[in-house]
C-alpha atoms as a PDB file:
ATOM      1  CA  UNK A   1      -7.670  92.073 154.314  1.00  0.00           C
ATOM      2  CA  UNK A   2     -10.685  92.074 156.644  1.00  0.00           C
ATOM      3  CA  UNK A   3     -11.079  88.679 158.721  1.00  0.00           C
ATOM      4  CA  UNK A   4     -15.241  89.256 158.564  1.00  0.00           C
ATOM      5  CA  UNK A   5     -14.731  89.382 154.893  1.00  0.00           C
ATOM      6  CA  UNK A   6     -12.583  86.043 154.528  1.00  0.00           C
ATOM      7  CA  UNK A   7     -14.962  84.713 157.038  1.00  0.00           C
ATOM      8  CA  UNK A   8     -17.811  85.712 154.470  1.00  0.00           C
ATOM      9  CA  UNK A   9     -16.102  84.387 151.577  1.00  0.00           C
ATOM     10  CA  UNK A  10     -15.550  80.754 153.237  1.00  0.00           C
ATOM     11  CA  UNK A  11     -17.576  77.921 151.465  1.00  0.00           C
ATOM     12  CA  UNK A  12     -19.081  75.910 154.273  1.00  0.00           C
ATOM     13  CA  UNK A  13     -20.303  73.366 152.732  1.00  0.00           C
ATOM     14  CA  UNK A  14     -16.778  72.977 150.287  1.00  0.00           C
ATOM     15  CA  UNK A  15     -14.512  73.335 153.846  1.00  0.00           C
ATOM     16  CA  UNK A  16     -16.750  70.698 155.264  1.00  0.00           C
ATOM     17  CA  UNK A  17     -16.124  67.828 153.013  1.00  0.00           C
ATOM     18  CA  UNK A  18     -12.614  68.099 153.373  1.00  0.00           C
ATOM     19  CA  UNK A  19     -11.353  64.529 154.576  1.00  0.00           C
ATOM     20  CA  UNK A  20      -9.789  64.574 158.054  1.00  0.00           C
ATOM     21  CA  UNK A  21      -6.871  61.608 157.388  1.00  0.00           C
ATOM     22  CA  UNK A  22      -3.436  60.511 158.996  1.00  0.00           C
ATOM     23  CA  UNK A  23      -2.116  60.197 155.969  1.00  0.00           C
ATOM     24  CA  UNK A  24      -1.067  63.718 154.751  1.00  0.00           C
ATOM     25  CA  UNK A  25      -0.847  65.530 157.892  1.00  0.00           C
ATOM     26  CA  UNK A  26      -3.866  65.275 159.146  1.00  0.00           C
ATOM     27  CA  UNK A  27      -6.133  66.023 156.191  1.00  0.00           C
ATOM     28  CA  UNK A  28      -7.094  64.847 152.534  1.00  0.00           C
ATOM     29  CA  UNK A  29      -7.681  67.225 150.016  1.00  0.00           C
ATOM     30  CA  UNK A  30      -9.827  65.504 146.813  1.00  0.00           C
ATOM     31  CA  UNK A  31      -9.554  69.279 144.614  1.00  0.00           C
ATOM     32  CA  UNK A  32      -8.202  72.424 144.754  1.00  0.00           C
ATOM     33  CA  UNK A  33     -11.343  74.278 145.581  1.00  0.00           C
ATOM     34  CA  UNK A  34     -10.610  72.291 148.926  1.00  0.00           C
ATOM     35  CA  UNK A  35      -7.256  73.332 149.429  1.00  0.00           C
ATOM     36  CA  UNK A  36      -8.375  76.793 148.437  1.00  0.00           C
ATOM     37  CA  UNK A  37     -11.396  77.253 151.031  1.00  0.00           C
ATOM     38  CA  UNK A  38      -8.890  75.423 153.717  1.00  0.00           C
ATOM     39  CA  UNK A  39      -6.773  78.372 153.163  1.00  0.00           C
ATOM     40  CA  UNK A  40      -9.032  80.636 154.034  1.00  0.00           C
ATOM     41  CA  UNK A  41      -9.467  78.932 157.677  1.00  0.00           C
ATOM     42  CA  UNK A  42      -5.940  79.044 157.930  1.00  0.00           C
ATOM     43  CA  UNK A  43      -6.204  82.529 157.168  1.00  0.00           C
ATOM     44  CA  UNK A  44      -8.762  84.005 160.236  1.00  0.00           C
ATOM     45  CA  UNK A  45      -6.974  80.447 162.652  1.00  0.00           C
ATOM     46  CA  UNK A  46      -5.833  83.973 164.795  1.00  0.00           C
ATOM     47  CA  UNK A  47      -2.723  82.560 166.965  1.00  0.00           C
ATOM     48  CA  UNK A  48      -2.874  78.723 165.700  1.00  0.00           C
ATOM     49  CA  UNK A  49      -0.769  80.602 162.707  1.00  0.00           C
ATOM     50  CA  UNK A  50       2.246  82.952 162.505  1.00  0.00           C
ATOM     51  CA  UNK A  51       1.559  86.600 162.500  1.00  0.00           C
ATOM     52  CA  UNK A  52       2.137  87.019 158.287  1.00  0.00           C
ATOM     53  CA  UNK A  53      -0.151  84.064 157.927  1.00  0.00           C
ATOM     54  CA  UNK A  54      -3.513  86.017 159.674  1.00  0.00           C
ATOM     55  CA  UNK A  55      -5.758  87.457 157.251  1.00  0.00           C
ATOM     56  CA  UNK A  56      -3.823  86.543 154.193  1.00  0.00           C
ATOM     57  CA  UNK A  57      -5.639  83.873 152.460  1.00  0.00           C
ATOM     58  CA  UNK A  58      -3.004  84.084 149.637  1.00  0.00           C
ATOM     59  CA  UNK A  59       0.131  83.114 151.830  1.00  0.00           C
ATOM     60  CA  UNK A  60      -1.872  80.432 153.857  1.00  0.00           C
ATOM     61  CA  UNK A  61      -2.366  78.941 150.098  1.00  0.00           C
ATOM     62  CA  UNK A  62       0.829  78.746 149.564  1.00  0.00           C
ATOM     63  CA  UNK A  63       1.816  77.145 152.532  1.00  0.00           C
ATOM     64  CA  UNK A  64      -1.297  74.318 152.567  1.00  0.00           C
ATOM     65  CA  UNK A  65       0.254  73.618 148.955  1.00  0.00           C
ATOM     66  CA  UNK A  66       3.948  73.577 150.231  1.00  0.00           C
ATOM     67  CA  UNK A  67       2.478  71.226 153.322  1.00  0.00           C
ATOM     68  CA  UNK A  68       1.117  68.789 150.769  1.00  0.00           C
ATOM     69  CA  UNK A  69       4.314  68.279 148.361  1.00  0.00           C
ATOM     70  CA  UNK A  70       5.809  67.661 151.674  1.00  0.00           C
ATOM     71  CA  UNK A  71       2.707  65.539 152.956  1.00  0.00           C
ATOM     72  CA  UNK A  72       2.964  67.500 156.178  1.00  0.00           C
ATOM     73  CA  UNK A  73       1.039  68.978 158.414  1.00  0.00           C
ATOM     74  CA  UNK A  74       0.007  72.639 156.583  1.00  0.00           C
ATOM     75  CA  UNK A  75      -0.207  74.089 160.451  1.00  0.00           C
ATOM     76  CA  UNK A  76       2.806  72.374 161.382  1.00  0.00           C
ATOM     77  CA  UNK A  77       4.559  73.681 158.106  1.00  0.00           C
ATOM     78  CA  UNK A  78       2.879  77.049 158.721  1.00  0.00           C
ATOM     79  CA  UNK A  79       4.551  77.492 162.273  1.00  0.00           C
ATOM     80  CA  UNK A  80       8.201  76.966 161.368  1.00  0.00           C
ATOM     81  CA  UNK A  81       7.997  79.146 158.573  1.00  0.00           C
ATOM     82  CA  UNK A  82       9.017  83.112 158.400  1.00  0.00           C
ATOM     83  CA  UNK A  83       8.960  86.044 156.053  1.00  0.00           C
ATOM     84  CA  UNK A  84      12.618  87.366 155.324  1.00  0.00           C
ATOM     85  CA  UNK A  85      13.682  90.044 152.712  1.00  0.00           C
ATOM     86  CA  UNK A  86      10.026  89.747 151.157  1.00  0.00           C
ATOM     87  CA  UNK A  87      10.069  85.399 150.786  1.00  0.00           C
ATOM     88  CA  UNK A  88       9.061  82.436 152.619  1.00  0.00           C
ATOM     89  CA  UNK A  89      11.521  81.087 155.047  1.00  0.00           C
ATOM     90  CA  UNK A  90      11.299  78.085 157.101  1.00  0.00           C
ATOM     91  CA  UNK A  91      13.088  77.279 160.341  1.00  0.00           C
ATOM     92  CA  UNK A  92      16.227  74.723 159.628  1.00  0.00           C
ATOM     93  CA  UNK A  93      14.740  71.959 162.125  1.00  0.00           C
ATOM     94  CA  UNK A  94      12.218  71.932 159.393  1.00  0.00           C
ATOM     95  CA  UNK A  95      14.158  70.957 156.397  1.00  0.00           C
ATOM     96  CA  UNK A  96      16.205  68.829 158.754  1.00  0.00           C
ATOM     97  CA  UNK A  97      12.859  66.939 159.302  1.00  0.00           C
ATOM     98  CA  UNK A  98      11.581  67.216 155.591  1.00  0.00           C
ATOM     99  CA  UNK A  99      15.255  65.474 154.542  1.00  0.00           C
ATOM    100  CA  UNK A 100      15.046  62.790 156.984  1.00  0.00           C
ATOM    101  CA  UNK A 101      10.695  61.603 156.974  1.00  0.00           C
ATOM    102  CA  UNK A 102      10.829  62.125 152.956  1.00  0.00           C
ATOM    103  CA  UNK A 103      14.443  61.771 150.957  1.00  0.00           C
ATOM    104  CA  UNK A 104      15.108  57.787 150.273  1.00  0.00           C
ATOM    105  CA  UNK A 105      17.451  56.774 152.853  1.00  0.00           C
ATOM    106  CA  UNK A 106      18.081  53.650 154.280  1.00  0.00           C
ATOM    107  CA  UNK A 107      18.478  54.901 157.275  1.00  0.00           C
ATOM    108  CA  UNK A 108      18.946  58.872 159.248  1.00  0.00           C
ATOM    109  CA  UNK A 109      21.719  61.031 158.524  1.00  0.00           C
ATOM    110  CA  UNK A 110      24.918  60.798 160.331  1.00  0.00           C
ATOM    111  CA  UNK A 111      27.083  63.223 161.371  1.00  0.00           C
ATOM    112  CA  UNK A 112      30.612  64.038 163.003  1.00  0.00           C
ATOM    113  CA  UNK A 113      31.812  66.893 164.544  1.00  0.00           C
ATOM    114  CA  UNK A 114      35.661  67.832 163.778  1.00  0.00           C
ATOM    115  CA  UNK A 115      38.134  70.108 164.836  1.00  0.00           C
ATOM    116  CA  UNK A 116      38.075  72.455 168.117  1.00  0.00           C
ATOM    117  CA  UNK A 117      36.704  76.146 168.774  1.00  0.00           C
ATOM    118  CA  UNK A 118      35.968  78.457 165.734  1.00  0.00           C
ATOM    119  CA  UNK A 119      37.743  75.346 163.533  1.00  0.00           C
ATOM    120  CA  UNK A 120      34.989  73.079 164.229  1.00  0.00           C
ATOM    121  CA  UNK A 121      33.330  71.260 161.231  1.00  0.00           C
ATOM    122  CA  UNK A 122      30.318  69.277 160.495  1.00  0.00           C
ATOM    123  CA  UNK A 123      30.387  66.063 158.545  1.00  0.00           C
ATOM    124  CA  UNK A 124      27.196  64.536 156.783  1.00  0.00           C
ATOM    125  CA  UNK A 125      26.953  61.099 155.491  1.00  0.00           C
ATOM    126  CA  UNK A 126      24.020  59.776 154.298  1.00  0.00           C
ATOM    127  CA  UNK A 127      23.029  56.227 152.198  1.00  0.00           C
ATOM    128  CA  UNK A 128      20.377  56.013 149.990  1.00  0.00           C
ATOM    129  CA  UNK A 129      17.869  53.158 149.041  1.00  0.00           C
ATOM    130  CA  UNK A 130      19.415  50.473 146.864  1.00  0.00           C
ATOM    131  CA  UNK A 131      23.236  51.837 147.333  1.00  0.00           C
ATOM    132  CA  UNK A 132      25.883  50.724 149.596  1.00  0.00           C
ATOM    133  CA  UNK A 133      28.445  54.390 149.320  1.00  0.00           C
ATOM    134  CA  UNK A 134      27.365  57.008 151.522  1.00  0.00           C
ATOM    135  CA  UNK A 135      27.133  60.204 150.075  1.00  0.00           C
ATOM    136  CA  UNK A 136      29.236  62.340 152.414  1.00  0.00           C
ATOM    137  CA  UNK A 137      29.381  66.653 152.691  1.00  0.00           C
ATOM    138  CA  UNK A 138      32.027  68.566 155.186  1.00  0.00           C
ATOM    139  CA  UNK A 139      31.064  72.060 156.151  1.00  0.00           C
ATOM    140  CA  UNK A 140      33.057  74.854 156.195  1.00  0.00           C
ATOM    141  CA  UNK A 141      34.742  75.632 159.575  1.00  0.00           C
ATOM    142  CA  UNK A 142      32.490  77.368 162.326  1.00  0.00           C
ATOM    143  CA  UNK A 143      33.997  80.396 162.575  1.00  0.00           C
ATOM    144  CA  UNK A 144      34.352  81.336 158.763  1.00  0.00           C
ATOM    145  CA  UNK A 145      30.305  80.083 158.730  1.00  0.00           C
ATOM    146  CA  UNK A 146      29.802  82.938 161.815  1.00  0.00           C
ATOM    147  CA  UNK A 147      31.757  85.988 159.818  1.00  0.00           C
ATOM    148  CA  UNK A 148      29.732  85.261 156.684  1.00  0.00           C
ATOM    149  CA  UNK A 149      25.996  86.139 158.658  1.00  0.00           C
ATOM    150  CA  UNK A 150      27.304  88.878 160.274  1.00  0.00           C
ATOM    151  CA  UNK A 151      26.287  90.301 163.901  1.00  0.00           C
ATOM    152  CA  UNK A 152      23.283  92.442 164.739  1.00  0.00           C
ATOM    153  CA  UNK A 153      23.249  95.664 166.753  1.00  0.00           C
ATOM    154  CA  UNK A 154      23.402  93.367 170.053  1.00  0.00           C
ATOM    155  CA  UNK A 155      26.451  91.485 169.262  1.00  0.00           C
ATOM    156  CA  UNK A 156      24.623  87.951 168.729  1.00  0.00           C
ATOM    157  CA  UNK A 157      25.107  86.458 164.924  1.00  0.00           C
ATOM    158  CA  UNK A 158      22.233  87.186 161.973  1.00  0.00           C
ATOM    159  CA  UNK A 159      19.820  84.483 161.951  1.00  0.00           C
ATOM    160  CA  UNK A 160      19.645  81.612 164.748  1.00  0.00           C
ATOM    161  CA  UNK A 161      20.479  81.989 167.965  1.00  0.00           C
ATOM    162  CA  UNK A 162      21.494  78.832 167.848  1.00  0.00           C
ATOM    163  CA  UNK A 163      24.795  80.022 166.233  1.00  0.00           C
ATOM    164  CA  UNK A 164      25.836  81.077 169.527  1.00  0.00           C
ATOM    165  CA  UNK A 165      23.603  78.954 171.765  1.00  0.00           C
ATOM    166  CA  UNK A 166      24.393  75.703 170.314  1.00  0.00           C
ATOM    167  CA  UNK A 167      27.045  75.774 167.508  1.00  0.00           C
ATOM    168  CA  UNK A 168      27.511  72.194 167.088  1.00  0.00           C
ATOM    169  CA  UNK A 169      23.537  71.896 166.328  1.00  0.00           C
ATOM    170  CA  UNK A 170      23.556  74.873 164.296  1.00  0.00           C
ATOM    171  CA  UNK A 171      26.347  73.415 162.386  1.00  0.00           C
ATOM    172  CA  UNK A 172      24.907  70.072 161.916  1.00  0.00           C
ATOM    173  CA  UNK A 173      21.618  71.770 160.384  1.00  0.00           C
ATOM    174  CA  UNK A 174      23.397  74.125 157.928  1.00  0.00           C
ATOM    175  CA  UNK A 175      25.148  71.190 156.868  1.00  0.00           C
ATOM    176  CA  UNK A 176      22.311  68.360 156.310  1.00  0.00           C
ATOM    177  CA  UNK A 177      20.544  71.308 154.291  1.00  0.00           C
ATOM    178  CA  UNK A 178      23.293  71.749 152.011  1.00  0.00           C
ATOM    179  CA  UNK A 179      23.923  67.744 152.104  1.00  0.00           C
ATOM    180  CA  UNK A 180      20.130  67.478 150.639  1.00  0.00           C
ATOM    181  CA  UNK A 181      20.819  70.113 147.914  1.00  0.00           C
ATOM    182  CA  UNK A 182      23.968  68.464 146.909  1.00  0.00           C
ATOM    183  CA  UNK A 183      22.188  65.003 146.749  1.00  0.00           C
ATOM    184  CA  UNK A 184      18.536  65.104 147.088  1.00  0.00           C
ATOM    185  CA  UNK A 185      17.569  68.547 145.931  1.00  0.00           C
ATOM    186  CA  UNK A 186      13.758  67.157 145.219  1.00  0.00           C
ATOM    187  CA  UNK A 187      13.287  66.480 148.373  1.00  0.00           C
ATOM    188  CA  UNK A 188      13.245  70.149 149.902  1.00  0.00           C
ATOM    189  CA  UNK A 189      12.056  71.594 146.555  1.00  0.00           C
ATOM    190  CA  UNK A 190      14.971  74.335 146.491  1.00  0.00           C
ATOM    191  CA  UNK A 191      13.636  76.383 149.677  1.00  0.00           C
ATOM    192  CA  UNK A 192      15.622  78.117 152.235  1.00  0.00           C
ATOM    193  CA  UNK A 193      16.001  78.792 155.993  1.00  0.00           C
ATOM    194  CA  UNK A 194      15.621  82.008 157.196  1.00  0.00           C
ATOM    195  CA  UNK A 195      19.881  83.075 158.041  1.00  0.00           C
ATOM    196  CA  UNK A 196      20.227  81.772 154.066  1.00  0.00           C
ATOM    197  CA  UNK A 197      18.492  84.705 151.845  1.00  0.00           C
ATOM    198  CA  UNK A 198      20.581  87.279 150.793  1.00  0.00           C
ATOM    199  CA  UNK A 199      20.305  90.534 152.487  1.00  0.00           C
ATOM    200  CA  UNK A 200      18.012  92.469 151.150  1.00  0.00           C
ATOM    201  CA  UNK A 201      19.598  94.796 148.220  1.00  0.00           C
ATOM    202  CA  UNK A 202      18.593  98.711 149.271  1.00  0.00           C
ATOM    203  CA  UNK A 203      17.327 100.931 146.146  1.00  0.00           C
ATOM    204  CA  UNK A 204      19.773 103.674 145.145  1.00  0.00           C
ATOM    205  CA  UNK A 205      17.546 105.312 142.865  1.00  0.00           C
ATOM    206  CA  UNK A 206      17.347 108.831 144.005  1.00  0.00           C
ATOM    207  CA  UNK A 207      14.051 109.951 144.032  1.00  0.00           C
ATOM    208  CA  UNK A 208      11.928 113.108 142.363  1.00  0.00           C
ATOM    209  CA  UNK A 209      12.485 115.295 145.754  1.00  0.00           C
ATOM    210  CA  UNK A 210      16.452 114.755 146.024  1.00  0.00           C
ATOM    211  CA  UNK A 211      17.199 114.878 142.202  1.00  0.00           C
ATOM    212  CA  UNK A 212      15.509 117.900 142.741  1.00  0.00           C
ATOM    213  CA  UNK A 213      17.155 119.405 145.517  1.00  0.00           C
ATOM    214  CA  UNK A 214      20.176 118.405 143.963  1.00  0.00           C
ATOM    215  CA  UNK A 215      19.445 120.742 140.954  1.00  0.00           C
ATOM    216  CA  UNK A 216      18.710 123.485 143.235  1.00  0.00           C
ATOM    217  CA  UNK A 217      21.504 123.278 145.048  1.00  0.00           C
ATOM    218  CA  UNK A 218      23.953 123.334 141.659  1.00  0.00           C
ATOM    219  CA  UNK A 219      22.227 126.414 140.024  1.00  0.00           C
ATOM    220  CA  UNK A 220      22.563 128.016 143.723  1.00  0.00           C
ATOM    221  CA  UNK A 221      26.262 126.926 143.373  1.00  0.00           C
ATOM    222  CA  UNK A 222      26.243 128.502 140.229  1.00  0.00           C
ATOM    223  CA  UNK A 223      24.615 131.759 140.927  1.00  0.00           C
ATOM    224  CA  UNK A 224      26.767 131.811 143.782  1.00  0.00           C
ATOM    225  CA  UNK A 225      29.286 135.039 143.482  1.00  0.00           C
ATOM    226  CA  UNK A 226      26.207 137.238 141.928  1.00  0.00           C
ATOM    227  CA  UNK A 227      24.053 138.972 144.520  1.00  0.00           C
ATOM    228  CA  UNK A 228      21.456 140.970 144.904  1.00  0.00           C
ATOM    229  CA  UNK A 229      20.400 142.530 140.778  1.00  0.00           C
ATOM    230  CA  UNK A 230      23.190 142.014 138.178  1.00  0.00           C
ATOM    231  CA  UNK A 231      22.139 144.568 135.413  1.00  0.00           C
ATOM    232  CA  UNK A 232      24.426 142.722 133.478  1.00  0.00           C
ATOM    233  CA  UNK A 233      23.332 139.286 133.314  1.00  0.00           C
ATOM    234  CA  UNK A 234      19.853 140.326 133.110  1.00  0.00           C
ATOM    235  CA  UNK A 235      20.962 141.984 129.651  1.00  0.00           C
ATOM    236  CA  UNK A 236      22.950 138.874 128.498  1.00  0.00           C
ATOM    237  CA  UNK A 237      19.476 136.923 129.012  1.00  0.00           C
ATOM    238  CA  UNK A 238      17.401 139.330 126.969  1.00  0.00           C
ATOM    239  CA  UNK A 239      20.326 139.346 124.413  1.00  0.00           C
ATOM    240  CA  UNK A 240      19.446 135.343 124.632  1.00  0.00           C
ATOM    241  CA  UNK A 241      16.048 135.945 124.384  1.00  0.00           C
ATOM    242  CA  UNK A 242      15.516 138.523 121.878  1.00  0.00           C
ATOM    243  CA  UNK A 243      18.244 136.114 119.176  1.00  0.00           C
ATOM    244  CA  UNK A 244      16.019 132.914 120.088  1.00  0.00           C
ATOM    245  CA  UNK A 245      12.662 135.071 119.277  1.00  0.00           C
ATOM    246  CA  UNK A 246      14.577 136.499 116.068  1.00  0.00           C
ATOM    247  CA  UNK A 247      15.600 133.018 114.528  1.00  0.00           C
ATOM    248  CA  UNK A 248      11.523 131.491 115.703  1.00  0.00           C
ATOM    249  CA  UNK A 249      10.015 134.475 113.640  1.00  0.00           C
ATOM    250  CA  UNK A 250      11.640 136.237 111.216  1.00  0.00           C
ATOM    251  CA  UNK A 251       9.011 138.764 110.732  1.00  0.00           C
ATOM    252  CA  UNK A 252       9.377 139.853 114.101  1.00  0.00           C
ATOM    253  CA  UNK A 253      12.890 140.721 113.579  1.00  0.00           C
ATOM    254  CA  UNK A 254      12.957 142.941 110.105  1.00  0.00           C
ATOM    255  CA  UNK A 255      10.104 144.598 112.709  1.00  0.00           C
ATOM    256  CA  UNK A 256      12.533 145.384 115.386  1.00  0.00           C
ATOM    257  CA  UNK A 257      15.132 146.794 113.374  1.00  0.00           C
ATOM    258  CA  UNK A 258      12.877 149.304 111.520  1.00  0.00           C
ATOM    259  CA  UNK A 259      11.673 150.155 114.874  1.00  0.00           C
ATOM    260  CA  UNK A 260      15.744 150.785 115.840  1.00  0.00           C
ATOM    261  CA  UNK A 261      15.629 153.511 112.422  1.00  0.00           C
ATOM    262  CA  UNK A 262      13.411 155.804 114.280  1.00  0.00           C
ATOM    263  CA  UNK A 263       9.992 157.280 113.476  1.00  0.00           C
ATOM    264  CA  UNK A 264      11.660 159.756 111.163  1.00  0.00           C
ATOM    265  CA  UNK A 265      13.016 157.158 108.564  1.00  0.00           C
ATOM    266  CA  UNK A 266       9.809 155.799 108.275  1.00  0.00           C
ATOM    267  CA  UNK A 267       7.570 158.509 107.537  1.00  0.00           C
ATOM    268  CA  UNK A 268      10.270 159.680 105.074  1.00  0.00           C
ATOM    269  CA  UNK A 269      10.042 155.826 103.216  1.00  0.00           C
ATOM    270  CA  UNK A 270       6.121 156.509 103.341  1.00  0.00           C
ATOM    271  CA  UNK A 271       5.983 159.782 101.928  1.00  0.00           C
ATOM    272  CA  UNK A 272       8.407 158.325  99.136  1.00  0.00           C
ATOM    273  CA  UNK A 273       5.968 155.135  98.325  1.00  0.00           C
ATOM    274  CA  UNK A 274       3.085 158.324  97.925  1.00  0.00           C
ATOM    275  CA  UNK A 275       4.876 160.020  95.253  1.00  0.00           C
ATOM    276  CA  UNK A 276       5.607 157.028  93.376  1.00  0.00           C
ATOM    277  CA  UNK A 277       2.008 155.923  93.449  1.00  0.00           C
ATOM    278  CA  UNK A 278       0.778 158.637  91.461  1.00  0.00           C
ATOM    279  CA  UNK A 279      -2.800 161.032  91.750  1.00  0.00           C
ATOM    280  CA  UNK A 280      -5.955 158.213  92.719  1.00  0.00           C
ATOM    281  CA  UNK A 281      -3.384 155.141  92.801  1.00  0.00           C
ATOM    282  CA  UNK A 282      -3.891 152.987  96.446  1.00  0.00           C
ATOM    283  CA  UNK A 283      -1.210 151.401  97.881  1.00  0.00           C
ATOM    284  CA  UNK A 284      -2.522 147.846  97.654  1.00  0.00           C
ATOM    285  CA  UNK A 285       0.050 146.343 100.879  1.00  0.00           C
ATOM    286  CA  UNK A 286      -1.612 149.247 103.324  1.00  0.00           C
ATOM    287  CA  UNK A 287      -3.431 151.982 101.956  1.00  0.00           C
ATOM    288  CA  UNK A 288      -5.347 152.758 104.934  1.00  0.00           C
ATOM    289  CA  UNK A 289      -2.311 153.169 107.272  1.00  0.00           C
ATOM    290  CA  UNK A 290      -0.625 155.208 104.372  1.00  0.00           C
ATOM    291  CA  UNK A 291      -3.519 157.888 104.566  1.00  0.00           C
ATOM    292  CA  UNK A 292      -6.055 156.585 102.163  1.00  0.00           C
ATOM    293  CA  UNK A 293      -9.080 156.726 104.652  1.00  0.00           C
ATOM    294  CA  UNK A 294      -7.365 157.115 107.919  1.00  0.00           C
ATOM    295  CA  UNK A 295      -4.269 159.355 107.605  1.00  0.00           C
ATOM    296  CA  UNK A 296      -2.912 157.932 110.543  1.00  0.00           C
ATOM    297  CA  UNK A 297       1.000 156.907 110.372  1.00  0.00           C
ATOM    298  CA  UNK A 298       1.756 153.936 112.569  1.00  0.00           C
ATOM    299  CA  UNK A 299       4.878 154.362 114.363  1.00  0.00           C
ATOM    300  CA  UNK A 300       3.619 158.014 115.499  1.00  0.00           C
ATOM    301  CA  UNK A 301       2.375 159.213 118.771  1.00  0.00           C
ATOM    302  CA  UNK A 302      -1.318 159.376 118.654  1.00  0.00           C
ATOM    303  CA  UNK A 303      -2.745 162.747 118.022  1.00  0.00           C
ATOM    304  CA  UNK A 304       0.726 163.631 115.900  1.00  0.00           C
ATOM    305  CA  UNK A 305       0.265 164.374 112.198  1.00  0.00           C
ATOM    306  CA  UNK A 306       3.118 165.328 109.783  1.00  0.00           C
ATOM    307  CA  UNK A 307       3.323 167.252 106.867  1.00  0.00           C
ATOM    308  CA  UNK A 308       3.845 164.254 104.437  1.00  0.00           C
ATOM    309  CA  UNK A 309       0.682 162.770 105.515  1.00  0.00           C
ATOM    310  CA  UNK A 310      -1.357 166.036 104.285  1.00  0.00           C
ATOM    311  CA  UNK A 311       0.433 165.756 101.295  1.00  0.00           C
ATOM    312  CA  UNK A 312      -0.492 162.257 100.987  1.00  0.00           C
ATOM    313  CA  UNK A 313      -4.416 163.606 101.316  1.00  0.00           C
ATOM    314  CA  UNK A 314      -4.504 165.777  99.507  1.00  0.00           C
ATOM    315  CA  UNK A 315      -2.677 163.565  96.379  1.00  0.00           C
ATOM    316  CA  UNK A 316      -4.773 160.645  96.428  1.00  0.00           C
ATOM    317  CA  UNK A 317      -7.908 162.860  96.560  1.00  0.00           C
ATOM    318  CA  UNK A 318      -6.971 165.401  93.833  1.00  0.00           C
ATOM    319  CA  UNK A 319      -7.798 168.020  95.934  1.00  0.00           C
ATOM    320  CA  UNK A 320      -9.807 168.241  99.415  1.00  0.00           C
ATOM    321  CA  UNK A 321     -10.703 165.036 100.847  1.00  0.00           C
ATOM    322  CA  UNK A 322     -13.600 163.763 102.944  1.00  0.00           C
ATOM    323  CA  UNK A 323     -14.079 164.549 106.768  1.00  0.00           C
ATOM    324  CA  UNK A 324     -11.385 161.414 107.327  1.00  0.00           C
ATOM    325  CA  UNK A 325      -8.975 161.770 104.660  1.00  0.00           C
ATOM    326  CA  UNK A 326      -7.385 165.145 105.310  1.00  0.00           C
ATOM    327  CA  UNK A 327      -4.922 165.693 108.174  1.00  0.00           C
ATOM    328  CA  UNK A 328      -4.960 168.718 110.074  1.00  0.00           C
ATOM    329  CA  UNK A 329      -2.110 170.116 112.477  1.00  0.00           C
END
């Protein structure tokens, strides 16, 4: 989206009655229009916000509301957060912070480190307002936490640096955040840091080039053996062809095997039908192709006329016909 146009779109005289307060980081929101044109200077703040924050009014929304549940600074919220995998991710100092200024605690989280080397563990205790237990969480051992991210191309672990700069901070963070969801899961309202999301799953689905490529590669596996023109095959597929036209029309196939009789055949059948029909009788299926006005046999080269179809004149006029009727050789 265009900065000038978010610029354009801001409400002046709506982002100017917003309350500057210490009480929720820094501002006071009375309605959501508020919150709404705020968003919009988050969105053209340039360097003040994260690089996925700049002209996207949409994201900075959701951060100013995040900011608020948290009663936070939305610019201090909006610089620890990331995008991973296509979410919102925050930095884990963050939800360290959120669990300690809002969960009900008498007091900060604790913590002990135990064990040596990749065996190291972090232990979280924590007491809440009004109850004398503490709530306690050990975290799996460091080297077991290090396998499950995985290393990039350079060797370092997915996610913090701070996995191999500082373990034993790193460690205390991943375990205060699963401490809160085990005990306080209100507090950080279920979101994650940025080394928790899943990796992102990759789409399979082959798509309408490669499926088909892959068909043209199977009928060229297919075809494979015949090259150059196979006379055969050619006549099994107009075998195919002809049976499919056969079965779609009928007609078309009592055509084609009086065509396979011959020419002969037929005039014979024709000159048979004329006898039968008698002096001045029509044939009422064809007369014209039978030699009642035309004299022309279908089936015949043109400019070929037989003997049966002067006969055929001369019988259905009684004697001499017109300029049409009689065939000459």
């Amino acid at each position: 989206m265009d900065v000038n146009e978010i610029e354009r779109r801001v409400d002046r005289t709506i982002a100017g009655a917003v309350v500057v307060s210490h009480d929720i980081g820094g501002v006071k929101f009375t309605s959501m229009i508020e919150v709404m044109e705020f968003a919009k200077l988050m969105a053209v703040s340039g360097a003040a916000v994260p690089a996925h924050l700049r002209a996207n009014p949409g994201a900075c929304l959701g951060i100013v509301v995040q900011a608020l549940e948290w009663r936070m600074s939305p610019f201090a919220v909006a610089n620890k957060s990331y995008i991973a995998n296509d979410r919102t991710a925050y930095e884990s100092q963050l939800i360290h912070a959120i669990v300690e200024a809002r969960a009900p605690l008498k007091g900060r989280l604790r913590f002990e480190i135990l064990g040596e080397g990749d065996e190291r563990r972090c232990k979280v205790s924590g007491t809440f307002v009004r109850e004398d237990k503490p709530h306690e969480y050990t975290s799996e051992a460091l080297g077991k936490l290090r396998d499950a991210r995985g290393r990039n191309d350079r060797g370092q672990v997915k996610g913090s640096p701070l996995w191999d700069t500082q373990p034993e901070v790193q460690l205390f963070y991943s375990a205060s955040r699963t401490w809160a969801r085990l005990y306080c899961p209100d507090v950080i309202l279920g979101i994650y840091a940025v080394d928790e999301l899943p990796a992102e799953p990759i789409d399979v689905t082959p798509s309408k080039t490669e499926a088909l490529a892959k068909r043209l590669e199977e009928m060229k596996a297919q075809h494979a053996e015949r090259r150059g023109f196979d006379a055969e095959h050619v006549s099994r597929e107009a075998t195919k062809s002809s049976v499919i036209e056969g079965e779609a029309n009928p007609g078309n196939a009592e055509k084609g095997e009086k065509d396979e009789r011959g020419n002969e055949s037929d005039v014979e059948g024709r000159q048979d039908r004329s006898d039968d029909r008698g002096d001045g009788d029509r044939d009422q299926g064809g007369s014209q192709a039978d030699g009642g006005d035309g004299g022309e046999v279908v089936g015949e080269p043109a400019g070929f006329e037989t003997e049966s179809q002067e006969g055929q004149g001369e019988s259905a006029s009684g004697g001499a016909t017109g300029p049409k009727g009689k065939a000459k050789r």
